[in-house]
Protein backbone atom coordinates (compact mmCIF):
# COMPACT_ATOMS: atom_id res chain seq x y z
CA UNK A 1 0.00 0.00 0.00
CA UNK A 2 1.27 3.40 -0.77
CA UNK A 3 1.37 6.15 1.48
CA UNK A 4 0.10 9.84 -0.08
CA UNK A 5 1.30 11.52 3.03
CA UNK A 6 5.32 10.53 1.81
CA UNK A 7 7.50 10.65 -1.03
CA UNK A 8 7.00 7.74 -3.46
CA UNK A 9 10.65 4.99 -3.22
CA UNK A 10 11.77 3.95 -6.13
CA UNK A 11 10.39 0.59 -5.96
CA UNK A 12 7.06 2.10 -5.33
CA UNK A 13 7.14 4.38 -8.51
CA UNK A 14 8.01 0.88 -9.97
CA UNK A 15 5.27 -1.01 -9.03
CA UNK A 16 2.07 1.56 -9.62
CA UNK A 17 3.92 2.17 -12.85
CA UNK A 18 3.66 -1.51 -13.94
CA UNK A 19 0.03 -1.41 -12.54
CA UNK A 20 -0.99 0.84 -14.82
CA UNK A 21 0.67 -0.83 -18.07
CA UNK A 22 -0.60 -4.43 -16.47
CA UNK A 23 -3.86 -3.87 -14.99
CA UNK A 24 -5.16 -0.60 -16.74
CA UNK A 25 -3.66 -1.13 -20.15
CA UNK A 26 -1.93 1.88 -20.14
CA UNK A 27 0.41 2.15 -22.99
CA UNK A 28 2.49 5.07 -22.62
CA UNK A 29 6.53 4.79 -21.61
CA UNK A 30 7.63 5.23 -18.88
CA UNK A 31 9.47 8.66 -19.77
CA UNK A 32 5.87 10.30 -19.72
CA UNK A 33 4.05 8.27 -16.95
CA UNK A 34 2.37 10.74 -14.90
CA UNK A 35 1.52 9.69 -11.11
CA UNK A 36 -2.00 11.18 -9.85
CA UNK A 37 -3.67 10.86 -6.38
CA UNK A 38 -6.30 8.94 -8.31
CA UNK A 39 -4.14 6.37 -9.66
CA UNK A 40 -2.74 5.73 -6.15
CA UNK A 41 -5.71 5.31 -4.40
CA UNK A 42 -6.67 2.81 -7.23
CA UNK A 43 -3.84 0.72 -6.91
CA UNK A 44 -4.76 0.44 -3.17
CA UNK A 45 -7.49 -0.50 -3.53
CA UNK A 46 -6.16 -2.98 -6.01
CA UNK A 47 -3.59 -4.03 -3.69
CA UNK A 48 -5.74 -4.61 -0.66
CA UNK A 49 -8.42 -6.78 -2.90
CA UNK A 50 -5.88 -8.72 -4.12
CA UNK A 51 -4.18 -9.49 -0.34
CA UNK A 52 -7.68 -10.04 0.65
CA UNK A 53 -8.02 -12.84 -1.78
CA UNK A 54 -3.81 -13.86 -1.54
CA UNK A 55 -4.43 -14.61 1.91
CA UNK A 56 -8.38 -15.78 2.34
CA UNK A 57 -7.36 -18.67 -0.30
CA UNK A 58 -3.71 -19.44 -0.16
CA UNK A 59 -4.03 -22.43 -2.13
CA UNK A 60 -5.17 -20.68 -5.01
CA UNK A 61 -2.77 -17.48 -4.95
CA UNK A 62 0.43 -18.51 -3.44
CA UNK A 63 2.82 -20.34 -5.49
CA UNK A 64 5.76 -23.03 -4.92
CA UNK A 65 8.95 -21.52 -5.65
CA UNK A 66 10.52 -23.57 -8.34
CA UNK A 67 14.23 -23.96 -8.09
CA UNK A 68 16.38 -22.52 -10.95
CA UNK A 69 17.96 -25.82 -12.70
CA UNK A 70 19.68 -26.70 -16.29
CA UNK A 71 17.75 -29.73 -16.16
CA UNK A 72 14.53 -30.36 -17.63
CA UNK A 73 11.41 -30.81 -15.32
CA UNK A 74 8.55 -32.95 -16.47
CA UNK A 75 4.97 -31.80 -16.45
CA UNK A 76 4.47 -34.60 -13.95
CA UNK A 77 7.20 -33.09 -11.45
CA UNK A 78 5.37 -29.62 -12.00
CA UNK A 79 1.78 -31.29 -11.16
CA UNK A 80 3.54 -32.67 -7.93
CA UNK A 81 5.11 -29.90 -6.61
CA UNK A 82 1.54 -27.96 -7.14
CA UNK A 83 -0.29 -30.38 -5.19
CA UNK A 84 2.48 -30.89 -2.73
CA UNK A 85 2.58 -27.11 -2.09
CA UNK A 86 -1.34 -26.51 -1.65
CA UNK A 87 -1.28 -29.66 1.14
CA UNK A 88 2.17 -27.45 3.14
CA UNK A 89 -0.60 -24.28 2.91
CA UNK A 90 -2.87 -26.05 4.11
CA UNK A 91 -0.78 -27.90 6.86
CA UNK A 92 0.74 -24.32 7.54
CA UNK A 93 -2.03 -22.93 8.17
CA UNK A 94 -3.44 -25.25 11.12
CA UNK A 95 -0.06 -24.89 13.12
CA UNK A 96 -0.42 -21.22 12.98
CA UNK A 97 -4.08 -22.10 14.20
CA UNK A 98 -2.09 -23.79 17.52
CA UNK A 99 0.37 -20.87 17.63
CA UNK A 100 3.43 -22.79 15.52
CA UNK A 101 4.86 -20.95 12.60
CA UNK A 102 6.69 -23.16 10.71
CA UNK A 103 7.52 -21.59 7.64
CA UNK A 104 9.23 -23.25 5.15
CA UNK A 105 12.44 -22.74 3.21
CA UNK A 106 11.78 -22.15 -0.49
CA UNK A 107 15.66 -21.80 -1.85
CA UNK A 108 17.19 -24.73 -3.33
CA UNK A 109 20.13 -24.40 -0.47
CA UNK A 110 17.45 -24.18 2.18
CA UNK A 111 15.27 -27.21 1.04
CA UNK A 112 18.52 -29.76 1.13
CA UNK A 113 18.92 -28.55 4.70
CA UNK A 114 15.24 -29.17 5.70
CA UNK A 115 11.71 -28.10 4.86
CA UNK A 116 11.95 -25.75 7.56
CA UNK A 117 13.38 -24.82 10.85
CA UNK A 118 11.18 -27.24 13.61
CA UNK A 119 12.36 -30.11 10.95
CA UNK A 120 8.64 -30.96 10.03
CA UNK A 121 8.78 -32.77 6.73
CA UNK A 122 4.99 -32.30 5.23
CA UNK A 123 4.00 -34.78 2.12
CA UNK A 124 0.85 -35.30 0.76
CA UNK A 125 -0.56 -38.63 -0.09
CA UNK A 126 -3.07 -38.19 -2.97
CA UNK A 127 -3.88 -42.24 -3.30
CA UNK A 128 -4.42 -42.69 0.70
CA UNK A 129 -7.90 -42.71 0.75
CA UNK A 130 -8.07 -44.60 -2.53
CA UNK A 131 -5.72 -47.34 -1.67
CA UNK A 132 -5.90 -47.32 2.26
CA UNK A 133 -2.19 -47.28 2.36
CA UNK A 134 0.72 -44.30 3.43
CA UNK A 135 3.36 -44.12 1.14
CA UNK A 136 6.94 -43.70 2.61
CA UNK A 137 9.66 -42.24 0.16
CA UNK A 138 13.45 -43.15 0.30
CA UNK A 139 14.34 -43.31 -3.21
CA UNK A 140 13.77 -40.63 -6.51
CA UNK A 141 14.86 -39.52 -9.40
CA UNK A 142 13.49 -36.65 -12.01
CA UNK A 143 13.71 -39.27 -14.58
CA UNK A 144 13.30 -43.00 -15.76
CA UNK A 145 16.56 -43.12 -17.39
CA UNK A 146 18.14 -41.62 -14.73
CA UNK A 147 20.32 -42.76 -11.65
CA UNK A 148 18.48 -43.02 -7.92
CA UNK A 149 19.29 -40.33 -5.68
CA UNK A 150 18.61 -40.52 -1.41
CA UNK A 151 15.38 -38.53 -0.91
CA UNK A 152 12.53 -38.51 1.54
CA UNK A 153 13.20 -40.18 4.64
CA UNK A 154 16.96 -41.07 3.81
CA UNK A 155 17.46 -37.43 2.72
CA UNK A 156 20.43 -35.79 5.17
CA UNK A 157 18.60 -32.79 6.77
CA UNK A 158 17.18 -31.58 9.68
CA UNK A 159 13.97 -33.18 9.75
CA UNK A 160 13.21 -35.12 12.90
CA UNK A 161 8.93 -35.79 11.78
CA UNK A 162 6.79 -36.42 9.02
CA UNK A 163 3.39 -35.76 8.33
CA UNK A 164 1.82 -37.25 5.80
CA UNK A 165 -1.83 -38.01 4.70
CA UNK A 166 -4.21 -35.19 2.96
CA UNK A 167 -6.48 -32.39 4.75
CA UNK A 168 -9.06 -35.12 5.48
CA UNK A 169 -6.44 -38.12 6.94
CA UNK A 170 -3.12 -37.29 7.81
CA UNK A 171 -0.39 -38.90 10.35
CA UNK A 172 2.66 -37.21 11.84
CA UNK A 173 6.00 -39.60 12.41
CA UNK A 174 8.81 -39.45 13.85
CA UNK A 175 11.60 -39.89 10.72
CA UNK A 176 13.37 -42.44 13.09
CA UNK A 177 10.56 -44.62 13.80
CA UNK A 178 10.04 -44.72 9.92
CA UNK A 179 13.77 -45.41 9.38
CA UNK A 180 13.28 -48.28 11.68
CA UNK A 181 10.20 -49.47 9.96
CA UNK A 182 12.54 -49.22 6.29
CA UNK A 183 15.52 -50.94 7.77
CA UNK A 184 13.61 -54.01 8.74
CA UNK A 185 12.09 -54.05 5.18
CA UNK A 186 15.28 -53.65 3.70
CA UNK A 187 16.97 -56.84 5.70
CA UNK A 188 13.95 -58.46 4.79
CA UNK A 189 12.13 -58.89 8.11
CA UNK A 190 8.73 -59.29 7.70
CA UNK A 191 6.35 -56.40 9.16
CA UNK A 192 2.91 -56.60 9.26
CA UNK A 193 1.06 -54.45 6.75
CA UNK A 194 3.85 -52.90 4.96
CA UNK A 195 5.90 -54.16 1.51
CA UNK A 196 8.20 -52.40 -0.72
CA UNK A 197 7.08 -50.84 -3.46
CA UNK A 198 8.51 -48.90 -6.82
CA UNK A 199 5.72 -46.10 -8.74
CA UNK A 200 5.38 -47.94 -12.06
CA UNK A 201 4.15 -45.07 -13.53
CA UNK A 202 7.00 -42.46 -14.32
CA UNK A 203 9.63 -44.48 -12.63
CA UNK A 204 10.74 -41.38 -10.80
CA UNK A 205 10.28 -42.97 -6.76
CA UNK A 206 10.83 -45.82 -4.72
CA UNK A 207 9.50 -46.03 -1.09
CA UNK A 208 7.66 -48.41 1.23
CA UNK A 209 3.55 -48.83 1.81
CA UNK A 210 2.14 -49.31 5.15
CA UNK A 211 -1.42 -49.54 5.96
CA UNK A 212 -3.56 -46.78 8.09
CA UNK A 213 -4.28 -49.09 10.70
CA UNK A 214 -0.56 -49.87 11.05
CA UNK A 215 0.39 -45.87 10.84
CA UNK A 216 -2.03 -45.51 13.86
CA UNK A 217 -0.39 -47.44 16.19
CA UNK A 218 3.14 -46.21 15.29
CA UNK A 219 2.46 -42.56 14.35
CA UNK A 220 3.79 -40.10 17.37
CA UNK A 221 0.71 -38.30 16.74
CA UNK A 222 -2.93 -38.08 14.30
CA UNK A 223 -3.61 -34.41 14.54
CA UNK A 224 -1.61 -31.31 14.40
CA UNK A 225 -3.72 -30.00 17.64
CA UNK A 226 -1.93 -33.10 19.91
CA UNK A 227 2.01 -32.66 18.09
CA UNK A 228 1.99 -29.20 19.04
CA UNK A 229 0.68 -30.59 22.67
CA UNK A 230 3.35 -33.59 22.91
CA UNK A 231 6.29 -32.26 20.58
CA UNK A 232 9.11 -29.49 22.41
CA UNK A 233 9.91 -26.71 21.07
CA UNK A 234 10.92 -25.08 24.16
CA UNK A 235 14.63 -25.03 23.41
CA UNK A 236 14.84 -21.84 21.50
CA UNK A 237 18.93 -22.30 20.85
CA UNK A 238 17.88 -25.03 17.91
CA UNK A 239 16.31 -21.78 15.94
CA UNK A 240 20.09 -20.52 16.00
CA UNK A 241 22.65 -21.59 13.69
CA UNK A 242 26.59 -20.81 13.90
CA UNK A 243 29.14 -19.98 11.01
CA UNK A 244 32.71 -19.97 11.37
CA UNK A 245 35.16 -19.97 8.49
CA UNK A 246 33.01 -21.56 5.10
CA UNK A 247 30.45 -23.59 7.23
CA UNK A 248 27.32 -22.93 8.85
CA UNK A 249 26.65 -25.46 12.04
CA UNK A 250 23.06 -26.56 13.69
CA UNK A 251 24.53 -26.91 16.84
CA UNK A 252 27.00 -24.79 19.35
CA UNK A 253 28.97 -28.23 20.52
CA UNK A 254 29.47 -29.28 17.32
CA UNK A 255 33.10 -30.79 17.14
CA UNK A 256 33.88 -28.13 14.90
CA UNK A 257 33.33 -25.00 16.99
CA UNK A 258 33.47 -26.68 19.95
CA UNK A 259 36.44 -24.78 21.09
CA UNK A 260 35.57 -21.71 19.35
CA UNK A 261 35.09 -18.65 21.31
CA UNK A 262 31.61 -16.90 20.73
CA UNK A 263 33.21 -13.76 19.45
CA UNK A 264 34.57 -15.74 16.36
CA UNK A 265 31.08 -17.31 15.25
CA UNK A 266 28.51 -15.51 13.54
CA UNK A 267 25.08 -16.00 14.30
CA UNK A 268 22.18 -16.64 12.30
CA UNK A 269 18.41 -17.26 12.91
CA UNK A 270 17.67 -19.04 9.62
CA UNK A 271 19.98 -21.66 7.51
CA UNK A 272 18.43 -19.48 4.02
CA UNK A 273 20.12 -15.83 5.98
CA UNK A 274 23.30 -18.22 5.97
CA UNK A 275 23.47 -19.46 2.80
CA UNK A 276 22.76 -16.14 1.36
CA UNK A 277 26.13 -14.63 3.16
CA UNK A 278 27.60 -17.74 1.77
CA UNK A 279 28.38 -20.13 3.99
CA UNK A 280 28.08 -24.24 3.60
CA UNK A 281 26.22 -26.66 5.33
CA UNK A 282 28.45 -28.28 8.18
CA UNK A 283 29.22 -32.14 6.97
CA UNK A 284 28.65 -32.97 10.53
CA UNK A 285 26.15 -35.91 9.89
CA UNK A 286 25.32 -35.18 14.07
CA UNK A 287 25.34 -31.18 13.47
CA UNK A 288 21.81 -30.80 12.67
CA UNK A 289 19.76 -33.09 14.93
């Protein structure tokens, strides 16, 4: 919203310029734009209808943030990521309704360190109610002819619980109780209700089926309303993060820093405030849990 009672910034004289070319089909250049007190209060009123709408129906205004690659995305990757994204508003949304802000880290660099800062990993399961199965993913790759990559639950990062499920039906884990439910799979110990499994379809993800029954007794909790009662977040130093030299750390006693006095490390409240200074992800397998 613009303010008539200062001068206009730069990035304001910007922006109502482009709303007049954009919105009101104005066609003159720029070099003979003329800025009235009408136009202003239009775009406001512009603005503040569109905000309205923005944040009354997230899932239809707010977009995923696609990450800038050489490689080609199929359509199939871009009709996941939409649907992914709309579940995370949604799932967003009712933590803020219990006081939890999660966020969410949108750069490339942030996503490989998490999906955001209380290490809630949120996936939506569009064949759950179809199938009466959860699917668990370890295993991807963009596509068929290419080689498998860790992702899901094997992905390195600082996720310590899944939720998974749709707005109806959803389950939150914790990762290592899933991990445990994987490695048993993988040595080939049976366990009941859940098998191995490979998407025929694209090709692009392997992972591991259990039933709902069998996520309800293992799941740490079924609604967002009891994690937020039975998960802790009262340690406030795990929203901190520490660089020293190239590397950015999750924790102060990592062996790195360890000896490190406090006036060499730099602090940071957010791994994406790091990486945009510069800094690396600590190798530290144990830095981020």
């Amino acid at each position: 919203m613009i303010d008539l009672q200062r001068n206009l910034s730069a990035e304001e004289h910007l922006l109502i310029y482009w709303y007049s070319v954009m919105v009101e089909n104005s066609n003159v250049g720029y070099e003979n734009f003329r800025i009235t007190e009408s136009l202003i209060m239009r775009f406001n009123r512009y603005m503040h209808n569109w905000r309205t709408e923005f944040y009354n129906n997230p899932a239809d205004f707010e977009k995923p943030v696609d990450w800038d690659r050489t490689r080609t995305k199929t359509e199939y990757f871009r009709q996941q990521l939409a649907k992914g994204h709309e579940f995370e508003i949604w799932a967003q949304g009712e933590f803020k309704r219990y006081g939890l802000d999660i966020g969410g880290y949108n750069s490339e660099k942030g996503q490989f360190a998490g999906e955001n800062k209380f290490g809630i990993e949120i996936k939506y399961d569009m064949r759950m109610n179809e199938t009466g199965n959860i699917y668990i993913e370890y295993s991807e790759r963009l596509k068929s002819s290419q080689n498998w990559i860790k992702s899901g639950i094997l992905k390195d990062d600082n996720t310590k619980y899944w939720l998974v499920g749709n707005e109806s039906k959803y389950f939150i884990f914790q990762k290592q109780t899933l991990l445990n439910v994987y490695s048993r799979l993988l040595n080939n110990q049976k366990v009941a209700e859940c098998r191995m499994v490979e998407e025929k379809l694209n090709g692009t993800s392997k992972g591991f089926i259990m039933s709902v029954s069998f996520a309800g007794n293992i799941a740490f909790a079924d609604s967002i309303g009891e994690f937020v009662r039975k998960a802790d977040f009262s340690d406030k130093s795990k929203d901190l993060y520490f660089a020293f030299g190239m590397f950015v750390h999750g924790r102060r006693d990592c062996r790195y820093i360890k000896g490190k006095s406090d006036n060499f490390l730099k602090v940071f409240d957010s791994l994406d405030e790091a990486f945009d200074m510069g800094y690396h992800r600590c190798n530290n397998p144990n830095c981020f849990l």
